[in-house]
Each structure stands twice: as C-alpha cells, then as structure tokens.
ModelCIF file with pLDDT and N, C-alpha, C, O atoms, coordinates in Angstrom:
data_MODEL
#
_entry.id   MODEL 
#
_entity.id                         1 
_entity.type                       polymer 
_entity.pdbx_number_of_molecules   1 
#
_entity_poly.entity_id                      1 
_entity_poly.type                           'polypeptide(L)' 
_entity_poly.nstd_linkage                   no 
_entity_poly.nstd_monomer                   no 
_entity_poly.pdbx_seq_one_letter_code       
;(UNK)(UNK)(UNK)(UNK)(UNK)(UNK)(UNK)(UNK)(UNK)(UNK)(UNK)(UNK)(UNK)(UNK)(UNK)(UNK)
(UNK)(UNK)(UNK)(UNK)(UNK)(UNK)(UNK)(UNK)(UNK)(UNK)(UNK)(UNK)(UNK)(UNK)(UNK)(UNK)
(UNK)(UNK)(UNK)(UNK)(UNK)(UNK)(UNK)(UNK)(UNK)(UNK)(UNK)(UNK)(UNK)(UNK)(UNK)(UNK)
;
_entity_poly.pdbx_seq_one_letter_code_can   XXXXXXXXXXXXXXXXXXXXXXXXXXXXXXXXXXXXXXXXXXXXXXXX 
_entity_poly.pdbx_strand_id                 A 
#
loop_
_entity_poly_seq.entity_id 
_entity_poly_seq.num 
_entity_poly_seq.mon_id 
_entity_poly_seq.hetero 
1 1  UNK n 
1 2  UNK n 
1 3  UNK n 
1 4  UNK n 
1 5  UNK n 
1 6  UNK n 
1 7  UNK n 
1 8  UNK n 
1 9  UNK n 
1 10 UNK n 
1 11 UNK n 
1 12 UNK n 
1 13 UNK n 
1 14 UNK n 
1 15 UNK n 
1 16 UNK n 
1 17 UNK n 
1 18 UNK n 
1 19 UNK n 
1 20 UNK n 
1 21 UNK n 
1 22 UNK n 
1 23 UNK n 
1 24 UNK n 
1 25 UNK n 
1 26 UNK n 
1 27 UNK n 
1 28 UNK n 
1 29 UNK n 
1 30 UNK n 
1 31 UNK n 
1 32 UNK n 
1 33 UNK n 
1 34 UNK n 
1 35 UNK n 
1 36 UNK n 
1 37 UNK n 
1 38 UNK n 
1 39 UNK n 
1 40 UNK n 
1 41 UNK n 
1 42 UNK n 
1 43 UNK n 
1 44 UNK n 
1 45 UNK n 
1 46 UNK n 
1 47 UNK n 
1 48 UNK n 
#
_struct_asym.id          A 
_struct_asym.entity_id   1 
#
loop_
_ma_qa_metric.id 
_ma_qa_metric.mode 
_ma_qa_metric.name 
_ma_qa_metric.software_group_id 
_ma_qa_metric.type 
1 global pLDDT . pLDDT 
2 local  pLDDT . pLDDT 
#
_ma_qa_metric_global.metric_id      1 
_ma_qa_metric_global.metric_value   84.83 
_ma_qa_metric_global.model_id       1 
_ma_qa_metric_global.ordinal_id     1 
#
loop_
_ma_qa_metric_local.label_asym_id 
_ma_qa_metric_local.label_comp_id 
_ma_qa_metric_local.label_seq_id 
_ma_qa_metric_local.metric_id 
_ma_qa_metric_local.metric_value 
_ma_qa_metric_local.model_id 
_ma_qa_metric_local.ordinal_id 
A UNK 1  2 94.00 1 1  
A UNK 2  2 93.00 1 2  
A UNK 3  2 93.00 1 3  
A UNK 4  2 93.00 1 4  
A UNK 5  2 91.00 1 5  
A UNK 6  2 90.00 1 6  
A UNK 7  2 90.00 1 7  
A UNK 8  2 89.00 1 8  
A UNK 9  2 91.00 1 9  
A UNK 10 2 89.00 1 10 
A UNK 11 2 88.00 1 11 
A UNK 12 2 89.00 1 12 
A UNK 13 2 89.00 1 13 
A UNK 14 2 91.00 1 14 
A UNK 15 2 89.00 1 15 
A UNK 16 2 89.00 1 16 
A UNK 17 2 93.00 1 17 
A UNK 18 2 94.00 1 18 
A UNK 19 2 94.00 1 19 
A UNK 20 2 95.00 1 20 
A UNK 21 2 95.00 1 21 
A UNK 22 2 95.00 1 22 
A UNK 23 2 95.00 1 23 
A UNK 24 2 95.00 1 24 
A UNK 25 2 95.00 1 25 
A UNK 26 2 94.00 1 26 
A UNK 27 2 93.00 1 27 
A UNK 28 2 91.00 1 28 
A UNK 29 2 91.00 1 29 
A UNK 30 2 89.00 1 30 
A UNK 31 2 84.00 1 31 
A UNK 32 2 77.00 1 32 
A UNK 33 2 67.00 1 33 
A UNK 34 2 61.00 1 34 
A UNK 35 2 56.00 1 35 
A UNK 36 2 55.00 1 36 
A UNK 37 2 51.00 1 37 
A UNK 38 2 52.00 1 38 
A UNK 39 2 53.00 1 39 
A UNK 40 2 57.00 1 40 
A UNK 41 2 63.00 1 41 
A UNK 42 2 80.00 1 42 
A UNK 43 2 90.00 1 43 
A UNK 44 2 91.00 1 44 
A UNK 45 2 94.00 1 45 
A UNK 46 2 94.00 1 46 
A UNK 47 2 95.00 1 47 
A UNK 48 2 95.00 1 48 
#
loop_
_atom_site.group_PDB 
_atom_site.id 
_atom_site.type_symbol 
_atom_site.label_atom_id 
_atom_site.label_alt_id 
_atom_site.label_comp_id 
_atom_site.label_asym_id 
_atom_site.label_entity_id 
_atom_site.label_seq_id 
_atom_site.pdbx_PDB_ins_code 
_atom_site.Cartn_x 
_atom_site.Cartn_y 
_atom_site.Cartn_z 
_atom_site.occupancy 
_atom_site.B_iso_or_equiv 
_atom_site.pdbx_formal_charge 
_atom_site.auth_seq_id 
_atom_site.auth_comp_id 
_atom_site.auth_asym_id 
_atom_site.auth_atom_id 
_atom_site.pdbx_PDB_model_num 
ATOM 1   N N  . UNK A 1 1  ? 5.627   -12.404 -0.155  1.00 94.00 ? 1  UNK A N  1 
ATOM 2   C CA . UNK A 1 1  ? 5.041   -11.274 -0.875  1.00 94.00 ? 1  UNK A CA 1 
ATOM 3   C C  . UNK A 1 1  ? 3.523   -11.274 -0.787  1.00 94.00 ? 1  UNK A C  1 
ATOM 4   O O  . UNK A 1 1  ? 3.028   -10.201 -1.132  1.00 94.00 ? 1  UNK A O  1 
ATOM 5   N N  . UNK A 1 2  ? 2.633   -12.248 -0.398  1.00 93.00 ? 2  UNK A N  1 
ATOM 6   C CA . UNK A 1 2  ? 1.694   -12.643 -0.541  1.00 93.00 ? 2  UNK A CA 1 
ATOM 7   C C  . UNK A 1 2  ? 1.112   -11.843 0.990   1.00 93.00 ? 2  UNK A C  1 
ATOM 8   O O  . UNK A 1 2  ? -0.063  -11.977 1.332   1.00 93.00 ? 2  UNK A O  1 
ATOM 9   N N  . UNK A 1 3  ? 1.835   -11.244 1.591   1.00 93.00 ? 3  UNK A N  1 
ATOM 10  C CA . UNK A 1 3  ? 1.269   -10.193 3.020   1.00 93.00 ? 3  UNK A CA 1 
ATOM 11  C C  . UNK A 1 3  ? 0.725   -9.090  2.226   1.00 93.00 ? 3  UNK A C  1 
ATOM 12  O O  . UNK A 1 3  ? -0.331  -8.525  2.511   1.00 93.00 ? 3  UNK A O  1 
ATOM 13  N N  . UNK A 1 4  ? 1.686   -8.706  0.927   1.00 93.00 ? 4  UNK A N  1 
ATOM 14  C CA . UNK A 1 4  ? 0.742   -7.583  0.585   1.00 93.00 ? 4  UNK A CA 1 
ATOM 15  C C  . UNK A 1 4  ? -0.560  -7.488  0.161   1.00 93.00 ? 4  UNK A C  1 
ATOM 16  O O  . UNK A 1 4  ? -1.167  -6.526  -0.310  1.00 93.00 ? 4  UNK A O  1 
ATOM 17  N N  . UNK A 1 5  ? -1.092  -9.198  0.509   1.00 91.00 ? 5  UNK A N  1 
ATOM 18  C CA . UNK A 1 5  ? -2.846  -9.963  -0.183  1.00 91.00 ? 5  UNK A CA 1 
ATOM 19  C C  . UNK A 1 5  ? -3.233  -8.799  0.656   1.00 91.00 ? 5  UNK A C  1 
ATOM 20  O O  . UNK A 1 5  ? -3.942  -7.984  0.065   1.00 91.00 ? 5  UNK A O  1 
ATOM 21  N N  . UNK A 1 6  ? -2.819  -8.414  2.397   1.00 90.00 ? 6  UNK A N  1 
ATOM 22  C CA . UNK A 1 6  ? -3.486  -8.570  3.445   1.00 90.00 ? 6  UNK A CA 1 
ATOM 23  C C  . UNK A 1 6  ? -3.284  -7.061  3.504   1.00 90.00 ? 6  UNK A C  1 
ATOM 24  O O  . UNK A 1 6  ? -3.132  -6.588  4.630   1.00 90.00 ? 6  UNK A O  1 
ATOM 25  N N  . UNK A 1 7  ? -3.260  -6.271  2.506   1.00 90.00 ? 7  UNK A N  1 
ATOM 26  C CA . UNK A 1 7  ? -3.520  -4.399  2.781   1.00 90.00 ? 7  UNK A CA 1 
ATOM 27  C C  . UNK A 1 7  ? -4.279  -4.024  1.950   1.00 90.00 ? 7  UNK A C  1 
ATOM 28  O O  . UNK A 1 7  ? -4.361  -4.523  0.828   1.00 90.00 ? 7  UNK A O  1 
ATOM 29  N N  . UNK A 1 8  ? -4.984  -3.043  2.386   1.00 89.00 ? 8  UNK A N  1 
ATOM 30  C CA . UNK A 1 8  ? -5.972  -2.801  1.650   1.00 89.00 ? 8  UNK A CA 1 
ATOM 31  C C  . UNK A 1 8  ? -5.957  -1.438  1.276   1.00 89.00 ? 8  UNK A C  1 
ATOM 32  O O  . UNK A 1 8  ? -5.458  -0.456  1.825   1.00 89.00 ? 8  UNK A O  1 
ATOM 33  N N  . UNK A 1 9  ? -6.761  -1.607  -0.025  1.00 91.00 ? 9  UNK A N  1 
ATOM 34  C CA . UNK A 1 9  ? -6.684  0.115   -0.334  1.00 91.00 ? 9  UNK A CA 1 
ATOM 35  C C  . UNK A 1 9  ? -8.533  0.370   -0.382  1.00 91.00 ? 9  UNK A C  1 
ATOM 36  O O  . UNK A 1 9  ? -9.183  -0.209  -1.253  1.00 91.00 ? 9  UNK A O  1 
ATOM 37  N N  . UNK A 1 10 ? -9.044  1.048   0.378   1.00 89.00 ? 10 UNK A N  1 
ATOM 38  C CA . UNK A 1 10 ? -10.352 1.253   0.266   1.00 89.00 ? 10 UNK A CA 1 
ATOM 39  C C  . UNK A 1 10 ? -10.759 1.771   -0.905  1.00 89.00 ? 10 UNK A C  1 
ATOM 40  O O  . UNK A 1 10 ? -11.745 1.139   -1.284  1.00 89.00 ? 10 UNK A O  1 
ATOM 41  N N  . UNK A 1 11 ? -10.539 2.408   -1.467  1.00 88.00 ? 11 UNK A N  1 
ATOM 42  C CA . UNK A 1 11 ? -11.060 3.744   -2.105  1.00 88.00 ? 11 UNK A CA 1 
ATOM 43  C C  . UNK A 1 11 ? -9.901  4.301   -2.619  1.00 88.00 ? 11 UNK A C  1 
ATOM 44  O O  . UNK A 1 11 ? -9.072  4.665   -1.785  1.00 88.00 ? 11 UNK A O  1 
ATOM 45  N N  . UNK A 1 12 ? -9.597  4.486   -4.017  1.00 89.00 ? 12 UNK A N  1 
ATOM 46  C CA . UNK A 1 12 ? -8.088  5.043   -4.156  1.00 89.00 ? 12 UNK A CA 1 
ATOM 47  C C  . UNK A 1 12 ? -8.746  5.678   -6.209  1.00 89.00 ? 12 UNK A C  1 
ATOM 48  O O  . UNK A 1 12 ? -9.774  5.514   -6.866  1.00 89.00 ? 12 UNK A O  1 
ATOM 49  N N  . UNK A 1 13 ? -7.605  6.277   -6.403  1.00 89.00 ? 13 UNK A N  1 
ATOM 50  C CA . UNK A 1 13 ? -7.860  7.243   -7.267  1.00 89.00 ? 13 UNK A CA 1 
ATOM 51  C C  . UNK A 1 13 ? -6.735  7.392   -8.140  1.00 89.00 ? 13 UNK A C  1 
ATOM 52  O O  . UNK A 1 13 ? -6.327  8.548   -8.026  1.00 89.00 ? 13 UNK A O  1 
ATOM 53  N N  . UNK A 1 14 ? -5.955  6.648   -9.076  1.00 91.00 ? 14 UNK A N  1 
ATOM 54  C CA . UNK A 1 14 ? -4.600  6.934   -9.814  1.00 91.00 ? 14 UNK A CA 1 
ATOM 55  C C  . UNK A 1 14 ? -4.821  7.837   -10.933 1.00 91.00 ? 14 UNK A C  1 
ATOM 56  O O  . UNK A 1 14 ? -5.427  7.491   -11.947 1.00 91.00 ? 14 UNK A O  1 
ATOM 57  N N  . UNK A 1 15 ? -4.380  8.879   -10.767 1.00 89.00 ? 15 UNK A N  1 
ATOM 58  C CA . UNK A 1 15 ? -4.330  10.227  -11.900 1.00 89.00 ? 15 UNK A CA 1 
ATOM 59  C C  . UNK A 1 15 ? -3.837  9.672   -12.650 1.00 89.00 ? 15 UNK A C  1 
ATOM 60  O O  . UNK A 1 15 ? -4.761  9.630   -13.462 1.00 89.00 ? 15 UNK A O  1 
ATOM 61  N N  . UNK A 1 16 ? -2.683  8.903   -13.317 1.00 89.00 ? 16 UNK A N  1 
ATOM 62  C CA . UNK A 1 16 ? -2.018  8.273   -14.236 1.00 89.00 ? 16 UNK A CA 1 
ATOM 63  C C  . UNK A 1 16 ? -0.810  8.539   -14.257 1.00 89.00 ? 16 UNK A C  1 
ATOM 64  O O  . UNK A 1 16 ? -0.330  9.155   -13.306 1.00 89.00 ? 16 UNK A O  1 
ATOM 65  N N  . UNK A 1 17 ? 0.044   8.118   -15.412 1.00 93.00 ? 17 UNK A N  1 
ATOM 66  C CA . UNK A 1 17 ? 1.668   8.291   -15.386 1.00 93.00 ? 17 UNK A CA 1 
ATOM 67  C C  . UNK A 1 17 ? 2.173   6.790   -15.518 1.00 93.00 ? 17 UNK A C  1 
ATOM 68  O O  . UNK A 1 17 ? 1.797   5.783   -16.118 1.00 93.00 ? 17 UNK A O  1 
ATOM 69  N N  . UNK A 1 18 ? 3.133   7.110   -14.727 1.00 94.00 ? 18 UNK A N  1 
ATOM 70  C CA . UNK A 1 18 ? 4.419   5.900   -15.365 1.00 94.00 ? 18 UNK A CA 1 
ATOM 71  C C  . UNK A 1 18 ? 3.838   4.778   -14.852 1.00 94.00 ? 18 UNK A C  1 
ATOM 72  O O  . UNK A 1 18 ? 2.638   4.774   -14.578 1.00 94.00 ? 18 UNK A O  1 
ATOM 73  N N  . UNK A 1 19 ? 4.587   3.755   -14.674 1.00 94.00 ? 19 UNK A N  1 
ATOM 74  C CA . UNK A 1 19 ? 4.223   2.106   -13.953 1.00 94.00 ? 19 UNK A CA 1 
ATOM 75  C C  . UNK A 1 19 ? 4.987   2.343   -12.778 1.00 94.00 ? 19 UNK A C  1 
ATOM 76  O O  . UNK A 1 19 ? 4.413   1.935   -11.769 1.00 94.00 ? 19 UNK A O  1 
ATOM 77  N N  . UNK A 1 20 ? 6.375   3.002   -12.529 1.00 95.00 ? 20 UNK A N  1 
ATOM 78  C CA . UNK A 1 20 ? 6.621   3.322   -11.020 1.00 95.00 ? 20 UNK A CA 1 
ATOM 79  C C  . UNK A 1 20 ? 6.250   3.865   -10.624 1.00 95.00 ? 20 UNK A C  1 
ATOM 80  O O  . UNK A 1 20 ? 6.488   3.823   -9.417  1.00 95.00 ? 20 UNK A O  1 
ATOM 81  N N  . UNK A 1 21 ? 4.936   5.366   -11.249 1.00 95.00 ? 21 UNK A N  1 
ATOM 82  C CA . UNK A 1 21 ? 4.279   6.238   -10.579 1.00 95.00 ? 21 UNK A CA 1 
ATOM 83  C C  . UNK A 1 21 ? 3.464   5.683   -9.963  1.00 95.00 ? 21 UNK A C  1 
ATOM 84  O O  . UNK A 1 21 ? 3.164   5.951   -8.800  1.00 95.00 ? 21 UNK A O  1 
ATOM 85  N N  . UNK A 1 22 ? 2.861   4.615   -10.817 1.00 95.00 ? 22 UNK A N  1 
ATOM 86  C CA . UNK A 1 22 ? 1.632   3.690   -10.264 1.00 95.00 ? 22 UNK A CA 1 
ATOM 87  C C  . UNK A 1 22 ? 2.157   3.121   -8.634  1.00 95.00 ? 22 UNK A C  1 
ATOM 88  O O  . UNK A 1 22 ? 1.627   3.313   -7.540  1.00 95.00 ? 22 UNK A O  1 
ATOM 89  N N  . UNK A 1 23 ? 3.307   2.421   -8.972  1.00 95.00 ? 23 UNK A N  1 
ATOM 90  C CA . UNK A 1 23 ? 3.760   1.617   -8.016  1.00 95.00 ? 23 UNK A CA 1 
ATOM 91  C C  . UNK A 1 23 ? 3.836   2.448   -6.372  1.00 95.00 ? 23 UNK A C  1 
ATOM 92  O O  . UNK A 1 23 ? 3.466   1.980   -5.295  1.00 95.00 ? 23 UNK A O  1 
ATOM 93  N N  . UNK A 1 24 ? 4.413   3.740   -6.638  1.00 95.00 ? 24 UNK A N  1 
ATOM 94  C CA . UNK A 1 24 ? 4.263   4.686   -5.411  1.00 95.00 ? 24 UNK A CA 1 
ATOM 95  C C  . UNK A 1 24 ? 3.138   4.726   -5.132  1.00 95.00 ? 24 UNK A C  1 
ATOM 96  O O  . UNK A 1 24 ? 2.858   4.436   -3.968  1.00 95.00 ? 24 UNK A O  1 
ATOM 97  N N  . UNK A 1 25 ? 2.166   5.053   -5.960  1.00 95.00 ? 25 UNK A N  1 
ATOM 98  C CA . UNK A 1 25 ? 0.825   5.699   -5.755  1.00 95.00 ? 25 UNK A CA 1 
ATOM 99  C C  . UNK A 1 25 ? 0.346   4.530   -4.599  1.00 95.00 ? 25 UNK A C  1 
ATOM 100 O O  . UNK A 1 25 ? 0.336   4.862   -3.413  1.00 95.00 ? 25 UNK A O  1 
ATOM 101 N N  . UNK A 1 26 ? -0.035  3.196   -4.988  1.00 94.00 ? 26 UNK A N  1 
ATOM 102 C CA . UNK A 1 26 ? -0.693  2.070   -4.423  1.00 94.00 ? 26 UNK A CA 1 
ATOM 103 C C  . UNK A 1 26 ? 0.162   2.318   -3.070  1.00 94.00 ? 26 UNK A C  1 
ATOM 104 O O  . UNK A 1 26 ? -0.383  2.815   -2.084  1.00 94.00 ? 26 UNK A O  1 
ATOM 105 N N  . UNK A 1 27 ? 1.534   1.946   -3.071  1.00 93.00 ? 27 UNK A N  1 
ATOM 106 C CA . UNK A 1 27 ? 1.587   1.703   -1.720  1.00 93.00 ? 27 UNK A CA 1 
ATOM 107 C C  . UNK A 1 27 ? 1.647   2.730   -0.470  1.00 93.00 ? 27 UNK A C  1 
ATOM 108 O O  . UNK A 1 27 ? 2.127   2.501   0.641   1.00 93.00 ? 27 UNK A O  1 
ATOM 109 N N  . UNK A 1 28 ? 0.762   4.458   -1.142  1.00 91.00 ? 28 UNK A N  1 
ATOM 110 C CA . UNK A 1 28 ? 0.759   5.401   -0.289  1.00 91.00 ? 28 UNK A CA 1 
ATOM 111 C C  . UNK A 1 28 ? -0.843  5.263   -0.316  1.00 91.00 ? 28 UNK A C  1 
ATOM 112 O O  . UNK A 1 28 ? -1.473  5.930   0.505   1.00 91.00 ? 28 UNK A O  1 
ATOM 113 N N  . UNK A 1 29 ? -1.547  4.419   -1.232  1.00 91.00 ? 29 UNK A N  1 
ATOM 114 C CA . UNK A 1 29 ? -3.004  4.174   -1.213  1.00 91.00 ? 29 UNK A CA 1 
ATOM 115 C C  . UNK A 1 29 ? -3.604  3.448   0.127   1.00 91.00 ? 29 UNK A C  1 
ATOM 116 O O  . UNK A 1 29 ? -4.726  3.495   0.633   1.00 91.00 ? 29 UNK A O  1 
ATOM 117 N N  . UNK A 1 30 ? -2.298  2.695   0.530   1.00 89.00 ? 30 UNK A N  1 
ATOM 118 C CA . UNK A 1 30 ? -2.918  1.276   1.932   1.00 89.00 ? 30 UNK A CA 1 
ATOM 119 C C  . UNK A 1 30 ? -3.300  2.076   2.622   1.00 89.00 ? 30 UNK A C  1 
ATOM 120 O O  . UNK A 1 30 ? -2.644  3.110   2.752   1.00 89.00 ? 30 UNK A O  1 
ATOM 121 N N  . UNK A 1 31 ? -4.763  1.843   3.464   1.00 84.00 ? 31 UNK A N  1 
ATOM 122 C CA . UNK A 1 31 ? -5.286  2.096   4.466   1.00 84.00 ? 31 UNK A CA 1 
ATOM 123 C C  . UNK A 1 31 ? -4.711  1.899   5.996   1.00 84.00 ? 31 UNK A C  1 
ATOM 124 O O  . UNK A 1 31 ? -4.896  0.728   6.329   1.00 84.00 ? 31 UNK A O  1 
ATOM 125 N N  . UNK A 1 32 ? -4.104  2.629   6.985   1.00 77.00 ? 32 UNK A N  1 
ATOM 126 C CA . UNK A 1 32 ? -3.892  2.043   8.401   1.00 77.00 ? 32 UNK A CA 1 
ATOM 127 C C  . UNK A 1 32 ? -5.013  1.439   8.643   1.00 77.00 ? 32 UNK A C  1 
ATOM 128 O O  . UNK A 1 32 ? -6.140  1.627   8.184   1.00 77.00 ? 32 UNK A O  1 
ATOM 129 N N  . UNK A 1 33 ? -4.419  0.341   9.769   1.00 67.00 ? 33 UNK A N  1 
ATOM 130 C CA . UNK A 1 33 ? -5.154  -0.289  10.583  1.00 67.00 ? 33 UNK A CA 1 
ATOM 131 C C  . UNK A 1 33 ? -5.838  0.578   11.525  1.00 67.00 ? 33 UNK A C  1 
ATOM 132 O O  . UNK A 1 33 ? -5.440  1.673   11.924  1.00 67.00 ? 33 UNK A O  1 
ATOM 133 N N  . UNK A 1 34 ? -7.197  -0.189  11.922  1.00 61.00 ? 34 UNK A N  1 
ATOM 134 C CA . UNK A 1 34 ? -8.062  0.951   12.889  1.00 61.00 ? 34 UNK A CA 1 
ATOM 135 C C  . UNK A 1 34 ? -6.945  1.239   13.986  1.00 61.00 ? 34 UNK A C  1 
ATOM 136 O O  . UNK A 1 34 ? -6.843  2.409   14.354  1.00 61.00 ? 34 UNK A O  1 
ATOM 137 N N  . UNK A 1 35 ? -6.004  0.181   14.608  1.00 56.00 ? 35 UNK A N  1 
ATOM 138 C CA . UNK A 1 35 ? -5.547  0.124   15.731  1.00 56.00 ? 35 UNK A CA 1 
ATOM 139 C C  . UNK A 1 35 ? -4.295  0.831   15.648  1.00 56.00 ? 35 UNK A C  1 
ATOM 140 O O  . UNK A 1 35 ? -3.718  1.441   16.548  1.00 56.00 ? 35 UNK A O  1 
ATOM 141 N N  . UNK A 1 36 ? -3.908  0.646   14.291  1.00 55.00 ? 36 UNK A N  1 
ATOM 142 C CA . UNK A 1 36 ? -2.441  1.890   14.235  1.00 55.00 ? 36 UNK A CA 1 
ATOM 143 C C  . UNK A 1 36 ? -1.207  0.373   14.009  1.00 55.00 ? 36 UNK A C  1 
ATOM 144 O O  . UNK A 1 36 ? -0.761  -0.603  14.612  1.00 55.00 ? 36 UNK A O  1 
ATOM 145 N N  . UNK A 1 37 ? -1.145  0.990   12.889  1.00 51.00 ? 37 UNK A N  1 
ATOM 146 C CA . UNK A 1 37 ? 0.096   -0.209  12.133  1.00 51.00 ? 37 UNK A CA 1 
ATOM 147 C C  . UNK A 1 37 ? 0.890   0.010   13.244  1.00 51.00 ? 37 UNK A C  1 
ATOM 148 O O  . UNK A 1 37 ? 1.493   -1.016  13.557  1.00 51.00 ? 37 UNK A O  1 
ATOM 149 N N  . UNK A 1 38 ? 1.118   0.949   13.954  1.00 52.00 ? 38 UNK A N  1 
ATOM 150 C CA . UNK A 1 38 ? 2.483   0.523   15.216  1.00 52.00 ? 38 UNK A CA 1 
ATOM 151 C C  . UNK A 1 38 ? 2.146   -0.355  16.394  1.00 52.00 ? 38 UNK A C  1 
ATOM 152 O O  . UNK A 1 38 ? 2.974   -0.433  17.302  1.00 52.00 ? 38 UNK A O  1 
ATOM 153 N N  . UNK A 1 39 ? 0.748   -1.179  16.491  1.00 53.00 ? 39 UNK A N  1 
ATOM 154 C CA . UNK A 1 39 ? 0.539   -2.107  16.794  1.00 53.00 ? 39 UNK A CA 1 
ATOM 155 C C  . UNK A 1 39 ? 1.140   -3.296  16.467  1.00 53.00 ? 39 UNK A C  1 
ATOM 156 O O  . UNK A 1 39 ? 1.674   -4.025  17.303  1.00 53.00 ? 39 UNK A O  1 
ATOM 157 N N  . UNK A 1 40 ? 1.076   -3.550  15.186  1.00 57.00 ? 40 UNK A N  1 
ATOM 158 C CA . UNK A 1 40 ? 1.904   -4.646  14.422  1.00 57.00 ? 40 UNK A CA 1 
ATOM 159 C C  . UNK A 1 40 ? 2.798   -4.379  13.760  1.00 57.00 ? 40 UNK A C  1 
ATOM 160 O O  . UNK A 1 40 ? 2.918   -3.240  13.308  1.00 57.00 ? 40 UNK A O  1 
ATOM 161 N N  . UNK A 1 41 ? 3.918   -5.610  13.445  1.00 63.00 ? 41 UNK A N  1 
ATOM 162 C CA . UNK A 1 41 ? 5.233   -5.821  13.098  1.00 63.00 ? 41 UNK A CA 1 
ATOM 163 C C  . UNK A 1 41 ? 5.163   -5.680  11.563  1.00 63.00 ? 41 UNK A C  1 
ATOM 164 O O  . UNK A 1 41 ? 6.151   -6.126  10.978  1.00 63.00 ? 41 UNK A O  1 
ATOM 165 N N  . UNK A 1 42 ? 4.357   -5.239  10.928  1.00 80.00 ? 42 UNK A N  1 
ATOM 166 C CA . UNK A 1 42 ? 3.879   -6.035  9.319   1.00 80.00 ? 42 UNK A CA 1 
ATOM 167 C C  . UNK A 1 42 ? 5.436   -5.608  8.765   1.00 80.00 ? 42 UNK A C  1 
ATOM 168 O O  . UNK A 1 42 ? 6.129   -4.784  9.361   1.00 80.00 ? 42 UNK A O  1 
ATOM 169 N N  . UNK A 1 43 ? 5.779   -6.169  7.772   1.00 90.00 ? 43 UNK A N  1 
ATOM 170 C CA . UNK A 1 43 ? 7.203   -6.200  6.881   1.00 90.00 ? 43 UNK A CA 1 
ATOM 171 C C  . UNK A 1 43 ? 6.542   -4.989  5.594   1.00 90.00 ? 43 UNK A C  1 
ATOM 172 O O  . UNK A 1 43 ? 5.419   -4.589  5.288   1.00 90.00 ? 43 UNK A O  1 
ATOM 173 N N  . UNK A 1 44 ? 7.572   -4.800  5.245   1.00 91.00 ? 44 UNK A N  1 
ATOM 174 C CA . UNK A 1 44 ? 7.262   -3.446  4.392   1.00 91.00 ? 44 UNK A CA 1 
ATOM 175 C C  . UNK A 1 44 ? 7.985   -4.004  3.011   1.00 91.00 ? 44 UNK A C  1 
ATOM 176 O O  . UNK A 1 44 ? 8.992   -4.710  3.066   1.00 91.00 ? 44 UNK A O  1 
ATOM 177 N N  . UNK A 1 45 ? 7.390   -3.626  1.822   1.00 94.00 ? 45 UNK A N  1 
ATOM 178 C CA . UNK A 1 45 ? 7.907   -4.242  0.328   1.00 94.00 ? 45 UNK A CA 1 
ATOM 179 C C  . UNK A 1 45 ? 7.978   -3.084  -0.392  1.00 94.00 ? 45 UNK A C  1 
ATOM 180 O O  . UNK A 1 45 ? 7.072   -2.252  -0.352  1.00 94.00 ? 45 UNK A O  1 
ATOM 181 N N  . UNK A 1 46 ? 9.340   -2.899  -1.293  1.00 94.00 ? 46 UNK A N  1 
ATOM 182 C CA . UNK A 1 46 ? 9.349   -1.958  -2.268  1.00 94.00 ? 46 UNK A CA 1 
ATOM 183 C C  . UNK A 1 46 ? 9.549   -2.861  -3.665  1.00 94.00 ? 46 UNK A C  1 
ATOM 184 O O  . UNK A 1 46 ? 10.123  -3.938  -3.820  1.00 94.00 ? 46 UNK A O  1 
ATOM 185 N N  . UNK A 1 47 ? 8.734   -1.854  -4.782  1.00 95.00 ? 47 UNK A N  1 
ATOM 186 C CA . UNK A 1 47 ? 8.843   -2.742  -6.220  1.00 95.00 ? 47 UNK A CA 1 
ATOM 187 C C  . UNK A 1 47 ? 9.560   -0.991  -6.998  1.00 95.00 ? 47 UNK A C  1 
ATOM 188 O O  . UNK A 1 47 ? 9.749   0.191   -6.713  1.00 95.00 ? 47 UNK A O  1 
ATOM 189 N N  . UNK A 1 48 ? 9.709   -1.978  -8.073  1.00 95.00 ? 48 UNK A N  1 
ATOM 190 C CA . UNK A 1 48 ? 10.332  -1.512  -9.274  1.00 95.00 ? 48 UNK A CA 1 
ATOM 191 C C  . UNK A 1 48 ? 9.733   -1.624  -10.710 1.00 95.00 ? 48 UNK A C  1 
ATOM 192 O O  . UNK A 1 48 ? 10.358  -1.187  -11.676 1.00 95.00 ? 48 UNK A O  1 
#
C-alpha cells in the first residue's frame, strides 16, 4: 500500500462531502506521469 507514498497530487481542491467522496476525489486528484502511466505497470488501489 505504501506505492500509493509514490503518487502525487500537485495541486488539488476537495469541495467537501462524505469520506468516500473524499476517497474518489484524491484518487482522480493523482497527477500522470510526464511519460504516461502506460509506460509503467504501477498497481492500482481502491478504499472504502
């Protein structure tokens, strides 16, 4: 779980709401890689 140390959110903005709203919000917040995440294999995490 500790890959998600390695995404970043530059600059992000949560209007507010629930704790799963939150939870969507962040992980549509990660920044692509300059090179294009379809460069790399990275594993993908969903929360609750």
């Amino acid at each position: 779980s500790c890959d998600m140390a390695d995404r970043l959110i530059t600059l992000g903005t949560f209007s507010g709401g629930s704790p799963q709203d939150f939870i969507n919000w962040a992980e549509s917040e990660v920044v692509p890689s300059w090179m294009g995440h379809e460069w790399y294999g990275h594993y993908t995490f969903s929360g609750s």
